[in-house]
C-alpha atoms as a PDB file:
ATOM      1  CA  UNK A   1      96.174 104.149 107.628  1.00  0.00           C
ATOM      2  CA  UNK A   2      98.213 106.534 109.372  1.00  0.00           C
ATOM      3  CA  UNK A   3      97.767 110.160 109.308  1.00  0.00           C
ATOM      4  CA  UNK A   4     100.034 112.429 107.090  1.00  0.00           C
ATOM      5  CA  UNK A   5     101.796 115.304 108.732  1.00  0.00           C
ATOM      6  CA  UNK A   6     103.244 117.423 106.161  1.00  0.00           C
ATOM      7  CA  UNK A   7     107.756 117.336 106.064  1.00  0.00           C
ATOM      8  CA  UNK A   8     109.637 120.460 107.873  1.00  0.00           C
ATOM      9  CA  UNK A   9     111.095 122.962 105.070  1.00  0.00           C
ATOM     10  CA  UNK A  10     114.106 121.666 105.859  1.00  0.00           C
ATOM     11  CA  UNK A  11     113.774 117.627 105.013  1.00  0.00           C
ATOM     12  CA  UNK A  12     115.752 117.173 101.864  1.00  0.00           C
ATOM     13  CA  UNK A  13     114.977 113.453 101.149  1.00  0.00           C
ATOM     14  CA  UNK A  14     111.786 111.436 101.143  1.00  0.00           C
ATOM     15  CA  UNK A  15     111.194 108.980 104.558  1.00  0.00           C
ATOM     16  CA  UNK A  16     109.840 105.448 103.873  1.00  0.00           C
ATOM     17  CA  UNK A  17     108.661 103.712 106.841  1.00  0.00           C
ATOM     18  CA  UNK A  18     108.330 100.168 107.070  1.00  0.00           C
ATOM     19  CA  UNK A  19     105.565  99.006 109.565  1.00  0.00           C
ATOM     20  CA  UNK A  20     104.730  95.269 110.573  1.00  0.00           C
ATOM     21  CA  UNK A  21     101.755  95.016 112.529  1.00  0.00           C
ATOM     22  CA  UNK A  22     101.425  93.572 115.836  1.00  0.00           C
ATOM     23  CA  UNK A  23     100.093  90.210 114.792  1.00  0.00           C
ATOM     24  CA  UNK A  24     102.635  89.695 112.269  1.00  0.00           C
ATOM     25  CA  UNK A  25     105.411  87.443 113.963  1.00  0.00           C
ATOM     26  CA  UNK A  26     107.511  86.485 110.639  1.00  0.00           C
ATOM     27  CA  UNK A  27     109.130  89.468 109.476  1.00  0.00           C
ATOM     28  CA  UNK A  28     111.162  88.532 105.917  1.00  0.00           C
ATOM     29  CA  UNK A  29     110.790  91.969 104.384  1.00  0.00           C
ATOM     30  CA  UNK A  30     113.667  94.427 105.849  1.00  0.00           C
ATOM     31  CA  UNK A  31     113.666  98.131 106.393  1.00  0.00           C
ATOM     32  CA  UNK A  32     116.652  98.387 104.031  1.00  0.00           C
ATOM     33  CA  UNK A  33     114.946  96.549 101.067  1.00  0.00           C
ATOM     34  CA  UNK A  34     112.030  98.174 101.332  1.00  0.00           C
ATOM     35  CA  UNK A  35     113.095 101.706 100.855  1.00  0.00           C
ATOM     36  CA  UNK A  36     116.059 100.751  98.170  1.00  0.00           C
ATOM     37  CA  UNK A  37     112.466  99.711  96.405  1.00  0.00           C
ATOM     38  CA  UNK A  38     110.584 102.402  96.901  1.00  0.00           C
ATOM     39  CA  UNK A  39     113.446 104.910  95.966  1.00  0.00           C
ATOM     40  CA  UNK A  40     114.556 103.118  93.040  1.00  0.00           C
ATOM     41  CA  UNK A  41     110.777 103.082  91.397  1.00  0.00           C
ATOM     42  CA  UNK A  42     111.193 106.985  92.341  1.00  0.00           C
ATOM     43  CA  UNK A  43     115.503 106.554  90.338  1.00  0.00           C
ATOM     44  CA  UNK A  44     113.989 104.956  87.718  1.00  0.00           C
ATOM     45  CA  UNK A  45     110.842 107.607  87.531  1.00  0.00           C
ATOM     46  CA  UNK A  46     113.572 110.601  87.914  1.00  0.00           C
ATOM     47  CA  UNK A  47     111.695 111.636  91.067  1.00  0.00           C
ATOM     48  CA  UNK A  48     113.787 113.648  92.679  1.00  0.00           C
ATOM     49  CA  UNK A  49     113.782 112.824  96.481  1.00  0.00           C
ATOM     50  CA  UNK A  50     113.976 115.952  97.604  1.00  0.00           C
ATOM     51  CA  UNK A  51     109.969 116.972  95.812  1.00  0.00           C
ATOM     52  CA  UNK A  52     108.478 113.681  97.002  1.00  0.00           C
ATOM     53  CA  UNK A  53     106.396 112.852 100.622  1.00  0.00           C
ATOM     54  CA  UNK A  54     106.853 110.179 102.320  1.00  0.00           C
ATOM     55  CA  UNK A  55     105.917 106.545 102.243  1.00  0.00           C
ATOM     56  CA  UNK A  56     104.801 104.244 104.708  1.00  0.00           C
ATOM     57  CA  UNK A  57     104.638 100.011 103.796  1.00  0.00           C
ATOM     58  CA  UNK A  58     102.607  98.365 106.288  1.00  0.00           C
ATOM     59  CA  UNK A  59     102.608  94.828 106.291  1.00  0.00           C
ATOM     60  CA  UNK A  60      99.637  93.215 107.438  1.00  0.00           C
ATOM     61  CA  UNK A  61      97.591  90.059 107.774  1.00  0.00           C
ATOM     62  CA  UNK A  62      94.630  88.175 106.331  1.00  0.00           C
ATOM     63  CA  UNK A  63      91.900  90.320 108.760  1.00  0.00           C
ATOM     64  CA  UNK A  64      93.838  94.356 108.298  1.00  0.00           C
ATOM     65  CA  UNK A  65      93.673  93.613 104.689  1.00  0.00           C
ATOM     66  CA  UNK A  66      90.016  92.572 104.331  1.00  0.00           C
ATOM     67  CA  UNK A  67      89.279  94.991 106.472  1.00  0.00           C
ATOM     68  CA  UNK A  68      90.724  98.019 104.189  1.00  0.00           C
ATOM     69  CA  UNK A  69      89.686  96.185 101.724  1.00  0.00           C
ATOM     70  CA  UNK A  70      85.629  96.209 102.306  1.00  0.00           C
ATOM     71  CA  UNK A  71      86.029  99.292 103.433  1.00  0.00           C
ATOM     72  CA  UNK A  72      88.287 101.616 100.291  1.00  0.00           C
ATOM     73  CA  UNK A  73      87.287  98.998  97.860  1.00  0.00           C
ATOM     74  CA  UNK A  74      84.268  97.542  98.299  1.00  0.00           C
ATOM     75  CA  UNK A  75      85.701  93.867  97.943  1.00  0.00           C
ATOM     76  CA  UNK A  76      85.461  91.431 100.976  1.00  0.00           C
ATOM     77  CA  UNK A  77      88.456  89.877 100.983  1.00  0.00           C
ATOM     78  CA  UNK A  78      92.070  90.430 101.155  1.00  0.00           C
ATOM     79  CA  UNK A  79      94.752  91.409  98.515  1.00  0.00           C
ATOM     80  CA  UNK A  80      98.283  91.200  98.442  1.00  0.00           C
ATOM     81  CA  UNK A  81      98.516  95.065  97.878  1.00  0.00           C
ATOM     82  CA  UNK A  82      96.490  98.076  98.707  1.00  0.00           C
ATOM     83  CA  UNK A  83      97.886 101.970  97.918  1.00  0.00           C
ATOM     84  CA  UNK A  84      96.788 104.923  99.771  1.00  0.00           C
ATOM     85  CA  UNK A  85      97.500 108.260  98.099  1.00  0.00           C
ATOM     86  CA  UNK A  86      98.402 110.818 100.572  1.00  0.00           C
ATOM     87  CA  UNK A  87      96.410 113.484 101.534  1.00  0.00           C
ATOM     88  CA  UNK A  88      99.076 116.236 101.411  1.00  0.00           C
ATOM     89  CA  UNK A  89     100.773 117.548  98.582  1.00  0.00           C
ATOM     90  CA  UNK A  90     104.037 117.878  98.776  1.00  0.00           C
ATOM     91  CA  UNK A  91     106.252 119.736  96.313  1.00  0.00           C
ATOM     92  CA  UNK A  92     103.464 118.497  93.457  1.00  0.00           C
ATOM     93  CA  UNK A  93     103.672 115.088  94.291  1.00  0.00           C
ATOM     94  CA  UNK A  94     101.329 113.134  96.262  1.00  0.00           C
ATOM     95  CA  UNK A  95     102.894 109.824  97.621  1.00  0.00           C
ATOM     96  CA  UNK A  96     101.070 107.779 100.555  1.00  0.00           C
ATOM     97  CA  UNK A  97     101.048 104.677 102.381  1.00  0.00           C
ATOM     98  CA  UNK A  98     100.883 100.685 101.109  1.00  0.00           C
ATOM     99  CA  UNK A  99      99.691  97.497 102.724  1.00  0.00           C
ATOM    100  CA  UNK A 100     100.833  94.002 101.899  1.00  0.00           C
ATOM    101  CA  UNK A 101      98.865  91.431 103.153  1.00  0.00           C
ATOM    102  CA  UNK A 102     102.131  88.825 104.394  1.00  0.00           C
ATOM    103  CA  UNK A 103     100.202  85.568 104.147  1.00  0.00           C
ATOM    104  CA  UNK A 104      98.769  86.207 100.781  1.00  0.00           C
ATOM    105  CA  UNK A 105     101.878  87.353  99.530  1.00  0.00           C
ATOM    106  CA  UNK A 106     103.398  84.281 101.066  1.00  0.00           C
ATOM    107  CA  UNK A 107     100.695  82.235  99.367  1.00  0.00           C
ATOM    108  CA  UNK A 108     101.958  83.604  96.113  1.00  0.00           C
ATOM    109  CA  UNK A 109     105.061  83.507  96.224  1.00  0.00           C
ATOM    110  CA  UNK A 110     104.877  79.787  96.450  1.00  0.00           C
ATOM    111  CA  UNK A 111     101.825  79.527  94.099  1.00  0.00           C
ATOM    112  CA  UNK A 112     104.074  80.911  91.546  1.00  0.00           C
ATOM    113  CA  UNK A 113     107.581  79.693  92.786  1.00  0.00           C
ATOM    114  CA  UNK A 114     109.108  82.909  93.700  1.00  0.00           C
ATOM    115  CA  UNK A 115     110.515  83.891  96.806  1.00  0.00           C
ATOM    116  CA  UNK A 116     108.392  85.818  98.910  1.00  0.00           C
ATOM    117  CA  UNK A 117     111.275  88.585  99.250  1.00  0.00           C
ATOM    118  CA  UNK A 118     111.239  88.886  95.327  1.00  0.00           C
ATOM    119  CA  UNK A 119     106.901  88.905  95.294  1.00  0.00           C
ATOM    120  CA  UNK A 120     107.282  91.586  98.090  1.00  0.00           C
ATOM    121  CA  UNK A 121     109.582  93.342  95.915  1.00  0.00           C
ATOM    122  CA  UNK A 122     107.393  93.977  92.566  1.00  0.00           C
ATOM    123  CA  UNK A 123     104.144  94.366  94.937  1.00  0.00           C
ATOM    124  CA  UNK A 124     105.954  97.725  96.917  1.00  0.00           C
ATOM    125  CA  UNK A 125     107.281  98.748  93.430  1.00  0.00           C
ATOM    126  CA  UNK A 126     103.494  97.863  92.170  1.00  0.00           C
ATOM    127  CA  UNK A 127     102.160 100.366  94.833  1.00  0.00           C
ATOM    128  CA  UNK A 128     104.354 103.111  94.721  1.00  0.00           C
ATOM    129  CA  UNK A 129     103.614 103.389  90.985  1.00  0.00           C
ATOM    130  CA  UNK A 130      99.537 103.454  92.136  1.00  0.00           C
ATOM    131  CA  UNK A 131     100.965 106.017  93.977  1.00  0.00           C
ATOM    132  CA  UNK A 132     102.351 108.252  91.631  1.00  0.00           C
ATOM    133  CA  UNK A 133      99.515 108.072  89.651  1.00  0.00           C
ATOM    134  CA  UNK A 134      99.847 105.001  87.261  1.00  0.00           C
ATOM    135  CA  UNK A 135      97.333 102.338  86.939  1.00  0.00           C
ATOM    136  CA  UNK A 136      96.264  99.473  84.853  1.00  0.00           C
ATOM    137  CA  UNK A 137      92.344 100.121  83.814  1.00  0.00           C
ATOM    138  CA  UNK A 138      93.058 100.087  80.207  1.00  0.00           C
ATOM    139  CA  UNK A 139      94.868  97.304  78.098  1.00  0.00           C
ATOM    140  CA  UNK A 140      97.459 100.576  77.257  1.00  0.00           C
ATOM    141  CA  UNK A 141      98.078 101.280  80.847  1.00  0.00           C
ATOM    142  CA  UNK A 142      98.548  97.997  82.322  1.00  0.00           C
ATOM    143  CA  UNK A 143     101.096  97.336  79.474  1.00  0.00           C
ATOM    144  CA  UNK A 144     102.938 101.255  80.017  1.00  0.00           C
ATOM    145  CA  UNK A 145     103.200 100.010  84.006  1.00  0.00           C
ATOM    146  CA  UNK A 146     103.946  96.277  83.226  1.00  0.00           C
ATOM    147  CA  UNK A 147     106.962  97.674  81.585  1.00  0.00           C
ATOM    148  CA  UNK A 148     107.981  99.813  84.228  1.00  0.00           C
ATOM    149  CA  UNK A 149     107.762  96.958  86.682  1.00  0.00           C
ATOM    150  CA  UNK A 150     110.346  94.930  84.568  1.00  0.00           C
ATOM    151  CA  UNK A 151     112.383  97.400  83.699  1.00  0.00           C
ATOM    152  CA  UNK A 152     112.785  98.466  87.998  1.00  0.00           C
ATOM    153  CA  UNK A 153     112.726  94.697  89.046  1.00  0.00           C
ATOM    154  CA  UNK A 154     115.576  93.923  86.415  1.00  0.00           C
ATOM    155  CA  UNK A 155     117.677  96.485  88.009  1.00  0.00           C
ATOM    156  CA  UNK A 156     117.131  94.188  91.518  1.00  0.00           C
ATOM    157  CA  UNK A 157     117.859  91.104  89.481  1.00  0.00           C
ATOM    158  CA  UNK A 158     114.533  89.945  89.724  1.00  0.00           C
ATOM    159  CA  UNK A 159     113.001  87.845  86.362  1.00  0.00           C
ATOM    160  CA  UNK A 160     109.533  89.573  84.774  1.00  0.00           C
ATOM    161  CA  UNK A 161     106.811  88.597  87.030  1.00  0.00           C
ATOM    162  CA  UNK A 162     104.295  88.449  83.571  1.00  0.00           C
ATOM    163  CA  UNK A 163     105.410  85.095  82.241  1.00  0.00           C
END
């Protein structure tokens, strides 16, 4: 992933950077969606933007994502999402970059009858709450971030992803 340079004193709101890789022809995730995600998980968090770092969503194929995979993870093969903490705290948080893997999200999305904008949707919010330290090792944490995933993908109109 990219390497984190640390915001001027002066930036006053988190950046989030969408990035499609070179391979990746099919671009159905925009710019615009992908940062009203990210910054409503931080709304619905009561992050203010102004302590956070930045975020960059790189969307990727089959071979980037095995790739970070093996390599952070241990697992050959590839995922639909992968979270990178940043290295540099900033203002107490740490935030990072994400990689979706397009044609397994694509795969999905039509495994399980959503559209691949609304699978793209709770996989960024997914991430950015790895990212801000949540996680779902324990019966007690998947449910406490389960819920938070709802509760941000009902704000976007989008149905529980769990049933």
């Amino acid at each position: 992933m990219r390497q984190w340079m640390p915001r001027s004193a002066t930036a006053t709101e988190m950046q989030v950077e969408l990035q499609y890789a070179e391979q990746i022809k099919d671009q159905p995730i925009s710019e615009q969606d992908c940062v009203h995600w990210v910054r409503l998980t931080m709304e619905t968090l009561q992050q203010p933007e102004s302590e956070l770092g930045d975020v960059c969503v790189r969307i990727c194929d089959e071979a980037e994502s095995r790739h970070l995979n093996v390599t952070y993870r241990d697992k050959d093969a590839p995922t639909n999402v992968l979270s990178f903490p940043g290295e540099i705290e900033v203002a107490g948080e740490i935030l990072g970059d994400l990689a979706l893997c397009l044609p397994v999200v694509q795969q999905e999305a039509f495994q399980q009858g959503k559209s691949v904008q609304d699978h793209a949707a709770h996989l960024v919010v997914h991430g950015v709450l790895h990212l801000m330290g949540f996680d779902h090792e324990t019966d007690a944490e998947a449910a406490d971030m389960e819920q938070l995933e709802i509760r941000i993908l009902g704000v976007l109109g989008i149905s529980n992803p769990y049933l």
